[in-house]
C-alpha atoms as a PDB file:
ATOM      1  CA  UNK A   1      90.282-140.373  -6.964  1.00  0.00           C
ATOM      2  CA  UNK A   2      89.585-142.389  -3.954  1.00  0.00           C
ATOM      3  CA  UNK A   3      92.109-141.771  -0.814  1.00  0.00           C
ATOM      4  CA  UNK A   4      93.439-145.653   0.423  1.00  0.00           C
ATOM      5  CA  UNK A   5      93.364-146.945   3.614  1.00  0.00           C
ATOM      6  CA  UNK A   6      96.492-147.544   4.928  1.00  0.00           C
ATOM      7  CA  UNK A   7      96.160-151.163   4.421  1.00  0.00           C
ATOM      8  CA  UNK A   8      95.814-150.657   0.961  1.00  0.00           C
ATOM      9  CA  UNK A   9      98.215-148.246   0.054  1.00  0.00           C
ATOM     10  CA  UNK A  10     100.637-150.789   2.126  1.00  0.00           C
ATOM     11  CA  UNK A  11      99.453-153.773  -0.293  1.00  0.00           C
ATOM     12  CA  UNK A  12     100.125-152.081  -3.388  1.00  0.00           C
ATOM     13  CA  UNK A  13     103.601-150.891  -2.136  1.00  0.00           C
ATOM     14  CA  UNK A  14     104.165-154.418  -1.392  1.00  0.00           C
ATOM     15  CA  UNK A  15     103.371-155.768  -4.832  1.00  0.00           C
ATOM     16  CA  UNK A  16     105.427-153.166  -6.369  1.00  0.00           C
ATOM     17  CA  UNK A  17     108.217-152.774  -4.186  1.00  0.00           C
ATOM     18  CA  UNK A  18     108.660-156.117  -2.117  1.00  0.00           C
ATOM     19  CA  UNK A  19     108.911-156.551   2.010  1.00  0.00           C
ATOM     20  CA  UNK A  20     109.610-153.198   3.651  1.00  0.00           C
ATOM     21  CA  UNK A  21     112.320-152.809   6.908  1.00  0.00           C
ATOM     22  CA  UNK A  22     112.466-149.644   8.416  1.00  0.00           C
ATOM     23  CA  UNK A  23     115.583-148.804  10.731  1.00  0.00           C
ATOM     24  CA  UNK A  24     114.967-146.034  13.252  1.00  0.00           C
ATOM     25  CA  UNK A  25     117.061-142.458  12.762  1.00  0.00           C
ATOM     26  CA  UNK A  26     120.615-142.417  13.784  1.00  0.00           C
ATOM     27  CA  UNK A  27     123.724-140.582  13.629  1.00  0.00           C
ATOM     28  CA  UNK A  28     125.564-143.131  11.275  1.00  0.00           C
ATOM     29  CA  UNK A  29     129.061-144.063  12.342  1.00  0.00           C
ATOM     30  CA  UNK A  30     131.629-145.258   9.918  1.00  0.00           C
ATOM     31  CA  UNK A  31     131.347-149.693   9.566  1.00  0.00           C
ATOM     32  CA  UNK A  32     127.801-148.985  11.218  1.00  0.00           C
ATOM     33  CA  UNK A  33     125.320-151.741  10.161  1.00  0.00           C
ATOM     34  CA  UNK A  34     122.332-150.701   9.043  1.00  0.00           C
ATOM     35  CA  UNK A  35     120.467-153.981   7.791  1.00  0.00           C
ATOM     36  CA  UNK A  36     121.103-158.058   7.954  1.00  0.00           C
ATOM     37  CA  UNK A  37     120.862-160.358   5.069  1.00  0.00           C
ATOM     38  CA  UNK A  38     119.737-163.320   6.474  1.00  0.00           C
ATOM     39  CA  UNK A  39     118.899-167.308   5.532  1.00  0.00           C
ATOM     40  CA  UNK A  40     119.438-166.160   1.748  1.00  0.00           C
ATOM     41  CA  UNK A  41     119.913-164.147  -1.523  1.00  0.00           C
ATOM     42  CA  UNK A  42     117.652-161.018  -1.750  1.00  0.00           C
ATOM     43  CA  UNK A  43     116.784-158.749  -4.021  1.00  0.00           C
ATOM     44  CA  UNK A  44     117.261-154.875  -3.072  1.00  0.00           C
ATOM     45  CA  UNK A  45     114.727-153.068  -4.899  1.00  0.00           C
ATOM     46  CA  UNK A  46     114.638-149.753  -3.303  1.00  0.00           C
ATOM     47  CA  UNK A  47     116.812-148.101  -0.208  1.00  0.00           C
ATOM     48  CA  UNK A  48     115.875-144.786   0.589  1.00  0.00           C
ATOM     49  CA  UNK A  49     118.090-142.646   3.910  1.00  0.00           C
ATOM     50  CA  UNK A  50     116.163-139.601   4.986  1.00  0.00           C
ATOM     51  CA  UNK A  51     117.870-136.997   6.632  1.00  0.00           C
ATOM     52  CA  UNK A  52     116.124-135.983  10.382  1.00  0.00           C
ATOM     53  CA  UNK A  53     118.682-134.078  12.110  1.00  0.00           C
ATOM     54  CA  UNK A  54     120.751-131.747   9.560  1.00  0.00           C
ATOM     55  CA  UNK A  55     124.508-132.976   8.686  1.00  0.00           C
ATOM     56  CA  UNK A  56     127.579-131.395   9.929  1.00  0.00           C
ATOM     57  CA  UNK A  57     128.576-128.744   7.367  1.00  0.00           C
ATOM     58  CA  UNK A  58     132.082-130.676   6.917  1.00  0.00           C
ATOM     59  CA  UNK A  59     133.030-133.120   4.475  1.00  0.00           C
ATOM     60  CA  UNK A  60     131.011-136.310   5.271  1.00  0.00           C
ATOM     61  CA  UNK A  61     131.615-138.621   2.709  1.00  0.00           C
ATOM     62  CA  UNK A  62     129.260-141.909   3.017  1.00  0.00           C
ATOM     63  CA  UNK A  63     128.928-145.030   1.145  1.00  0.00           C
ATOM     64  CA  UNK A  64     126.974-148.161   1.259  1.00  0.00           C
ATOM     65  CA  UNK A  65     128.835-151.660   1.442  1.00  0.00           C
ATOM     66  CA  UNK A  66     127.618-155.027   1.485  1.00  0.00           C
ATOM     67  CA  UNK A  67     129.870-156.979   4.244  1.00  0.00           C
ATOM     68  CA  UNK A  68     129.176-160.302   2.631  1.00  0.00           C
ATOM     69  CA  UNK A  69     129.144-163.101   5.034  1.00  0.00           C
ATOM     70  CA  UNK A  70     131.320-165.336   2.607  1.00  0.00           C
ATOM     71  CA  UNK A  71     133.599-163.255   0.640  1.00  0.00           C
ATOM     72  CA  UNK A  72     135.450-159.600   0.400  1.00  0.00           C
ATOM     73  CA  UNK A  73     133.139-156.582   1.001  1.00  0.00           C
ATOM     74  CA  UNK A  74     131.378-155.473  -2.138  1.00  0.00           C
ATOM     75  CA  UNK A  75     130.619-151.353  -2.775  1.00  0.00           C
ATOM     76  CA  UNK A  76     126.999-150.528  -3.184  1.00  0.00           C
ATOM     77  CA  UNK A  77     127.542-147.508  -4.862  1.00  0.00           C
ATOM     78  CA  UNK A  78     130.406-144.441  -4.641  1.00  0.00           C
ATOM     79  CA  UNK A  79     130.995-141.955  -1.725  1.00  0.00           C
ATOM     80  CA  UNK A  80     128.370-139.173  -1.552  1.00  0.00           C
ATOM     81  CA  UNK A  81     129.416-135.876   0.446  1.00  0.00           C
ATOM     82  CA  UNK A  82     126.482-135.120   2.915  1.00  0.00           C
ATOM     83  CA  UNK A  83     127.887-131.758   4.573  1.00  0.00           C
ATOM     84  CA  UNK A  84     125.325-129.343   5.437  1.00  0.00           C
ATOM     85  CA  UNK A  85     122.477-131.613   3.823  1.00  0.00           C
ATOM     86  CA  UNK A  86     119.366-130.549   5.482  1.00  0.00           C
ATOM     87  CA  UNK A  87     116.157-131.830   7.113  1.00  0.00           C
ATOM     88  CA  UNK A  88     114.212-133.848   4.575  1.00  0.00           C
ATOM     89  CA  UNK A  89     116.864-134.453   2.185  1.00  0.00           C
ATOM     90  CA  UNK A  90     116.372-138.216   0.744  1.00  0.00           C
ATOM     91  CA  UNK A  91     119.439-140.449  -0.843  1.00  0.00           C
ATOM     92  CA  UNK A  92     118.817-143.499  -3.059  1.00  0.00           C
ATOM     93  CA  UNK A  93     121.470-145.902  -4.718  1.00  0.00           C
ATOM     94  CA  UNK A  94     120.832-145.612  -8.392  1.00  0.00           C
ATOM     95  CA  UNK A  95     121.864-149.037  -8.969  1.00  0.00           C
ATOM     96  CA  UNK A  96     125.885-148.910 -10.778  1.00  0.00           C
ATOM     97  CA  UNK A  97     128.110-149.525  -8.563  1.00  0.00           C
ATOM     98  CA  UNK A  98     130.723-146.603  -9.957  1.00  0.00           C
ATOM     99  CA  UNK A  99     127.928-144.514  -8.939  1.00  0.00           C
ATOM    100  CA  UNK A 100     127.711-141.882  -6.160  1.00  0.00           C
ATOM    101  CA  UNK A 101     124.301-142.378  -4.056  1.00  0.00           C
ATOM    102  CA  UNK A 102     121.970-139.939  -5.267  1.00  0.00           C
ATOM    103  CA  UNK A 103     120.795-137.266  -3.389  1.00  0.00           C
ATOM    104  CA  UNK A 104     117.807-134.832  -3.357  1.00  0.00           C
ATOM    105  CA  UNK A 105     117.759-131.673  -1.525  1.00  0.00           C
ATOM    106  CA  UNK A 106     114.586-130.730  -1.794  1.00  0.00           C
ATOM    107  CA  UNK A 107     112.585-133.835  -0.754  1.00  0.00           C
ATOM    108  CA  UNK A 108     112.494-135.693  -3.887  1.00  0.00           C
ATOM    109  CA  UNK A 109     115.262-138.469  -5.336  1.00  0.00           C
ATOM    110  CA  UNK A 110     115.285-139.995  -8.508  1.00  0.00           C
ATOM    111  CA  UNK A 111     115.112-144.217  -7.550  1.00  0.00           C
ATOM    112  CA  UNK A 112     116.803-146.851  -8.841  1.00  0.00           C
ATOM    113  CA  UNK A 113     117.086-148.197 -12.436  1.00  0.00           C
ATOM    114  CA  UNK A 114     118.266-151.772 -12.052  1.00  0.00           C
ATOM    115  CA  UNK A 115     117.718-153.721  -8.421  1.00  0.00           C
ATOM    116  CA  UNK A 116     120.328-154.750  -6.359  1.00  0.00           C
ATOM    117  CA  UNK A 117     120.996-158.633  -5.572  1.00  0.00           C
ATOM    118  CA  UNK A 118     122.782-159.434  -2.050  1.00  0.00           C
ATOM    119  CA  UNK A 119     123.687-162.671  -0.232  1.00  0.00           C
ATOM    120  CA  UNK A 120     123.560-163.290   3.099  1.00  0.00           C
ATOM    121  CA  UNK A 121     125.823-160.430   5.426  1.00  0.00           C
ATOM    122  CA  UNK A 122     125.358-156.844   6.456  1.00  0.00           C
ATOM    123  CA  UNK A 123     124.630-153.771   4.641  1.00  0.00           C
ATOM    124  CA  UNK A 124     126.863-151.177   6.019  1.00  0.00           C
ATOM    125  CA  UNK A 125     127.588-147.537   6.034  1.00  0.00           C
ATOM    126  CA  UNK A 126     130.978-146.239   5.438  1.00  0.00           C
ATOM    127  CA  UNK A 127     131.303-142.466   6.886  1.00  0.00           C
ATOM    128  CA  UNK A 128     134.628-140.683   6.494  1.00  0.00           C
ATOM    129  CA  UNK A 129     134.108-138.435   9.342  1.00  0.00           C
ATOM    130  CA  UNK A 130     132.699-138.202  12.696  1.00  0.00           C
ATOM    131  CA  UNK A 131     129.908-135.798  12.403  1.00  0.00           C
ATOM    132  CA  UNK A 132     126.469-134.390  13.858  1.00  0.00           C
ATOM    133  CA  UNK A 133     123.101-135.604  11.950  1.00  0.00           C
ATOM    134  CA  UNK A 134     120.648-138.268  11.662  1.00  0.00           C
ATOM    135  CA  UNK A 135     119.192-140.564   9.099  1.00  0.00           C
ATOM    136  CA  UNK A 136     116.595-142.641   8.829  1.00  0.00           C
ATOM    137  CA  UNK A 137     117.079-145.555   6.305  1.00  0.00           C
ATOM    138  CA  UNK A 138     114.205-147.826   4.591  1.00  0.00           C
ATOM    139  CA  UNK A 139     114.003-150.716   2.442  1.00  0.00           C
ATOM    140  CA  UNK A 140     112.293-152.746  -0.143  1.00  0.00           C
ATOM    141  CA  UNK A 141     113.340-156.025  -1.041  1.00  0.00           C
ATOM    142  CA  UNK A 142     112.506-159.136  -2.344  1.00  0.00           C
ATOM    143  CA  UNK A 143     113.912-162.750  -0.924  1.00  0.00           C
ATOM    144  CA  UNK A 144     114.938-165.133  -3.120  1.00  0.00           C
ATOM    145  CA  UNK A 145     115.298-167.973  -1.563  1.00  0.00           C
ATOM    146  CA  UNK A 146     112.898-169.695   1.136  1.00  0.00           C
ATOM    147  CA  UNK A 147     113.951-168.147   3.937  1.00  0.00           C
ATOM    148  CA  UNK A 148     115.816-165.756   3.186  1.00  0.00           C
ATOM    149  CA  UNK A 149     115.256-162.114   4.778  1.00  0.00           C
ATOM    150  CA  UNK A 150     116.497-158.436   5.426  1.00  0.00           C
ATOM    151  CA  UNK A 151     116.505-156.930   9.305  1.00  0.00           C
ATOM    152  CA  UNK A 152     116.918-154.161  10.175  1.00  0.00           C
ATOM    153  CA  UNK A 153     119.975-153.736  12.482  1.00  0.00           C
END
C-alpha cells in the first residue's frame, strides 16, 4: 500500500470529513469558546478534544453547548467526567443530544453516528470545576450556506 503525501491524505480527509479548524491546547474554562459559527448554517461532522496535559483527578464534568446567536443555548451532548483522564485520551460527541461525550482512554474513540447541524453562534465548553489539564479540540464540518464558516476561537 502506497504511503500519501500529506497533500493527499489532507484531500481525502476533506472529501470525507469536510473543512478542518484546529484550536490550539488549552486548559478549558467553564463558558470558554472554543469555535465560531459564522455567515451561516453548518454541518458538524466530526469534533474530536485530545487531552495534552493530564486532568485534575477531581470531578470535572464538561459539556459542549452551542450559544446560538439567535435563540436559547442548545446542549451538544451530556456532561462527561474528565478527572484523572490522561495524556492522549480523545472525546467525540456521538451525535444524541441525551448523550454523554464519549471518551477513549486509550487513544481511540468511537465517532459520531449522525452529524450535527449549527447556526450561526459559538460552540462552547461548559466545565463544572476549575481544574489543571489541557485539550486540544478539532473539527470537521461542512457549510451550508454560501458563506457560512467555523473558526476557531
Amino acid at each position: 500500500m502506497p504511503d500519501y503525501n500529506m497533500s493527499e491524505r489532507e484531500a481525502a480527509a476533506t472529501m470525507r470529513l469536510g473543512r478542518k479548524v484546529e484550536r490550539d491546547t488549552s486548559n478549558i474554562t467553564t463558558g470558554e469558546e472554543l469555535f465560531a459559527v459564522v455567515g451561516g448554517n453548518c454541518q458538524i461532522n466530526l469534533i474530536v478534544g485530545e487531552v495534552t496535559i493530564q486532568i485534575e483527578t477531581k470531578t470535572v464534568n464538561c459539556k459542549l453547548v452551542l450559544d446560538s446567536d439567535t435563540g436559547s443555548d442548545t446542549d451538544l451532548c451530556a456532561n462527561l467526567d474528565l478527572s484523572a483522564d490522561e495524556v492522549g485520551s480523545l472525546y467525540t460527541l456521538e451525535g444524541t443530544v441525551a448523550t454523554a461525550m464519549q471518551t477513549g482512554q486509550s487513544g481511540s474513540c468511537i465517532g459520531p453516528e449522525v452529524v450535527i447541524i449549527v447556526t450561526p453562534g459559538g460552540i462552547d465548553a461548559t466545565i463544572g470545576a476549575t481544574h489543571t489539564g489541557s485539550i486540544k479540540w478539532t473539527l470537521w464540518y461542512t457549510p451550508l450556506e454560501i458563506g457560512a464558516y467555523i473558526e476557531a476561537s
